[in-house]
N, C-alpha and C. Protein backbone atom coordinates (compact mmCIF):
# COMPACT_ATOMS: atom_id res chain seq x y z
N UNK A 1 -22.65 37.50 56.95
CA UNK A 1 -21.40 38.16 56.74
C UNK A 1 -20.31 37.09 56.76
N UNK A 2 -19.12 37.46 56.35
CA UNK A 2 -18.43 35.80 55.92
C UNK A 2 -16.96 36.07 56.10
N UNK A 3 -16.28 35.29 57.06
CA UNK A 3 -15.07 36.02 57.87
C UNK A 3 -14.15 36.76 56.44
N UNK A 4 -14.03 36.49 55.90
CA UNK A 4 -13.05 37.11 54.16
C UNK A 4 -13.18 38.82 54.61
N UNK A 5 -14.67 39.13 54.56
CA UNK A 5 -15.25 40.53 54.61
C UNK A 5 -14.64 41.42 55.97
N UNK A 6 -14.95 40.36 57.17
CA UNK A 6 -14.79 40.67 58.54
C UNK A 6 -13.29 40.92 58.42
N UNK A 7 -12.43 39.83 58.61
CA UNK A 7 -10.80 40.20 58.19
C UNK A 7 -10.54 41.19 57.62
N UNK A 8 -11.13 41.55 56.83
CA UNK A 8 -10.55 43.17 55.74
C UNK A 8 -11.09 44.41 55.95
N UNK A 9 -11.90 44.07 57.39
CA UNK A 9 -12.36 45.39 57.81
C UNK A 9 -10.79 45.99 59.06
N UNK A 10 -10.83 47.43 59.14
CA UNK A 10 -10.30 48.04 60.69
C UNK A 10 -11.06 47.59 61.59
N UNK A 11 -10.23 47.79 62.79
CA UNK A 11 -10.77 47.70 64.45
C UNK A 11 -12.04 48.45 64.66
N UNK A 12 -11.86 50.37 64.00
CA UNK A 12 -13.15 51.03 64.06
C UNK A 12 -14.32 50.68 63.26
N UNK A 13 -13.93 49.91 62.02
CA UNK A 13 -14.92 49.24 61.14
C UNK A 13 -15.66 48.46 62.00
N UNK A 14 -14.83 47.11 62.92
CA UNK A 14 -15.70 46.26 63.41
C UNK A 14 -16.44 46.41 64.66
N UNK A 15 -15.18 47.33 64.96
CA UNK A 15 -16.09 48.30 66.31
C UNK A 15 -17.64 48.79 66.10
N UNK A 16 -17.89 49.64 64.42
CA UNK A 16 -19.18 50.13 64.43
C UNK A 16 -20.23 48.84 63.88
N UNK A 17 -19.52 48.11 63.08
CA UNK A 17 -20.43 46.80 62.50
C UNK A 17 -20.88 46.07 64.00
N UNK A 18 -20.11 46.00 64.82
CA UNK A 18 -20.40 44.70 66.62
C UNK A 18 -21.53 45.65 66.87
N UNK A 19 -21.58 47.21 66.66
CA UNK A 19 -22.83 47.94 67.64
C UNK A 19 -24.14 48.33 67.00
N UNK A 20 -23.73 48.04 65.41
CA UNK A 20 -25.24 47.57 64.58
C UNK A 20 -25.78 46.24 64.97
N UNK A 21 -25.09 45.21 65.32
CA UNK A 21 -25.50 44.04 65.51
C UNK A 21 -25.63 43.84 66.43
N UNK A 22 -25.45 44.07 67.08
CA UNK A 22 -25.98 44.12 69.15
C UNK A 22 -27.52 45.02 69.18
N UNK A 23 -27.67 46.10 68.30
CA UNK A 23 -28.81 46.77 68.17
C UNK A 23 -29.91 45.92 67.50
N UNK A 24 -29.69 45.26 66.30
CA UNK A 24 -30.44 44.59 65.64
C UNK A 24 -31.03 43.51 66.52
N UNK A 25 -30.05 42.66 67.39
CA UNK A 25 -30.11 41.70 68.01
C UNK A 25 -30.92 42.19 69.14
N UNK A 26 -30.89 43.42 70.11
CA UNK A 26 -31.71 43.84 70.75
C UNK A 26 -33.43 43.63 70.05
N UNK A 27 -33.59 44.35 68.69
CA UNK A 27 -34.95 44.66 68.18
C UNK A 27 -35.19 43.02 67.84
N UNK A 28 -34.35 42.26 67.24
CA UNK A 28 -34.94 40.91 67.22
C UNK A 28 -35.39 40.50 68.24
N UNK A 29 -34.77 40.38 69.67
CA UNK A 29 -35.13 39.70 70.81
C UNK A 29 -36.96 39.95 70.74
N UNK A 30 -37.16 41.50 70.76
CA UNK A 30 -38.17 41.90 71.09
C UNK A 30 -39.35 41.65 70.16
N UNK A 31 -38.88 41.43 69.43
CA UNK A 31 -39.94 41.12 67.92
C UNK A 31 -40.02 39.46 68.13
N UNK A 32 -39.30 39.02 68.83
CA UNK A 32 -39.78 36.94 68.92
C UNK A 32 -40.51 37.44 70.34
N UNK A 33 -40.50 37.97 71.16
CA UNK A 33 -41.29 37.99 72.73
C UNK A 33 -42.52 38.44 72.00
N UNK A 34 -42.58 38.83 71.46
CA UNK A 34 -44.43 39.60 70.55
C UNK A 34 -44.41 38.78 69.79
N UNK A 35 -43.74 37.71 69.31
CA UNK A 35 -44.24 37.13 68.38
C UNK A 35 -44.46 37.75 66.75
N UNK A 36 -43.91 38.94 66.92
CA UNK A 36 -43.95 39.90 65.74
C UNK A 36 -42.52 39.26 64.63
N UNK A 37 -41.66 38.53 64.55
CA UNK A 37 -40.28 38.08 63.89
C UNK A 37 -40.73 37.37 62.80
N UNK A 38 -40.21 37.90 61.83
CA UNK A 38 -40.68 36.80 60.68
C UNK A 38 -39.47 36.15 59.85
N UNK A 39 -38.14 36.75 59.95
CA UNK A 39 -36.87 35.89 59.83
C UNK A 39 -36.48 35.34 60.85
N UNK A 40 -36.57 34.22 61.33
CA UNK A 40 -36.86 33.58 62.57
C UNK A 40 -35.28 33.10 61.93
N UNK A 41 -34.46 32.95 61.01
CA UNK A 41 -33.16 32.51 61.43
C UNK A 41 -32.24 33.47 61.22
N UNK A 42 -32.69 34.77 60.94
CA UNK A 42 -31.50 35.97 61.24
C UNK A 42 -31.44 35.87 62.34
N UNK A 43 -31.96 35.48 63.65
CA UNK A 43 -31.80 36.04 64.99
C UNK A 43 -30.41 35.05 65.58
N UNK A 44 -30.08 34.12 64.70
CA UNK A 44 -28.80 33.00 64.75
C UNK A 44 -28.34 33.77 63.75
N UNK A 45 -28.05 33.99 62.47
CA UNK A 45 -27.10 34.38 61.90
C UNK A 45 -26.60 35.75 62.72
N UNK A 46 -27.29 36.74 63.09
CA UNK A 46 -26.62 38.20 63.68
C UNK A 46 -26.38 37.50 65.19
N UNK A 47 -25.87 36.47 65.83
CA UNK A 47 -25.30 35.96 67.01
C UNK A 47 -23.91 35.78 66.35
N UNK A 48 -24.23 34.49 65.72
CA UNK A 48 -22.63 34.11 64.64
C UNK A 48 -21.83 35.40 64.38
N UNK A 49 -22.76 36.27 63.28
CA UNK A 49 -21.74 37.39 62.78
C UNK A 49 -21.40 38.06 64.48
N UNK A 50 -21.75 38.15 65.37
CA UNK A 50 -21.08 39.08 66.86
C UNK A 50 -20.13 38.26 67.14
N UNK A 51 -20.04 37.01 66.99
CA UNK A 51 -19.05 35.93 67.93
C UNK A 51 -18.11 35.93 66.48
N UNK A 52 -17.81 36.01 65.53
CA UNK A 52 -16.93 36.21 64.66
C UNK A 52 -16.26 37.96 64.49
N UNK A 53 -16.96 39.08 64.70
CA UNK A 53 -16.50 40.10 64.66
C UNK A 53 -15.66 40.11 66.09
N UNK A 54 -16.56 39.70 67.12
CA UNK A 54 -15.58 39.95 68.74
C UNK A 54 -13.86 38.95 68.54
N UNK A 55 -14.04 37.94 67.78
CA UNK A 55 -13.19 36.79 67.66
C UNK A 55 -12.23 37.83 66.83
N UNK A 56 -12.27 38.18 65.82
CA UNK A 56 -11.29 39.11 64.72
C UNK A 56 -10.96 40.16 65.43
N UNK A 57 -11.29 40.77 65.95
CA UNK A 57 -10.86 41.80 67.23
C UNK A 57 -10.04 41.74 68.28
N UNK A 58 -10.36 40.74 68.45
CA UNK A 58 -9.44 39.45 70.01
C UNK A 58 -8.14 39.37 69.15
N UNK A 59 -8.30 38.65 68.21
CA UNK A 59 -6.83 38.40 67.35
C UNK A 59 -6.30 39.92 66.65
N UNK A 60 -6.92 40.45 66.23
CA UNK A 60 -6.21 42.14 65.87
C UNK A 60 -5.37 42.81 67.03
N UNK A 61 -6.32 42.84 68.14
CA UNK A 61 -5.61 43.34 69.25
C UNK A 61 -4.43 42.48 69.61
N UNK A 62 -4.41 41.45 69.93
CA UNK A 62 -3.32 40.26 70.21
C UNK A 62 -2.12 40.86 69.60
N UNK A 63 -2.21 40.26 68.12
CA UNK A 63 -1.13 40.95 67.19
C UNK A 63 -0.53 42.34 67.23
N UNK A 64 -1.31 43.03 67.93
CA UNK A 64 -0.86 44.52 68.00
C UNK A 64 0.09 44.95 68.97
């Protein structure tokens, strides 16, 4: 996901996008402990995209 996208979302937008990716990031964890993961570098890209959606949020609220 690529901050351009993130920026042009609402607060409730990134609100529901942070709690798909905290979910995903849950089922990844569990799929590398089994050894079951086979995009072994989504489990870094859906970290990045959380620490960039929480970051655009931090500054939305700020400004507000």
């Amino acid at each position: 996901m690529k901050i351009d996208e993130i920026r042009g979302m609402t607060p409730d937008q990134l609100a529901e996008t942070l709690l798909n990716l905290k979910k995903e990031q849950f089922n990844l964890r569990f799929q590398r402990a089994t050894g079951q993961v086979e995009k072994t570098h989504r489990v870094d890209e859906v970290r990045k995209d959380i620490a960039r959606i929480k970051t655009t949020l931090r500054a939305k609220q700020a400004t507000a």
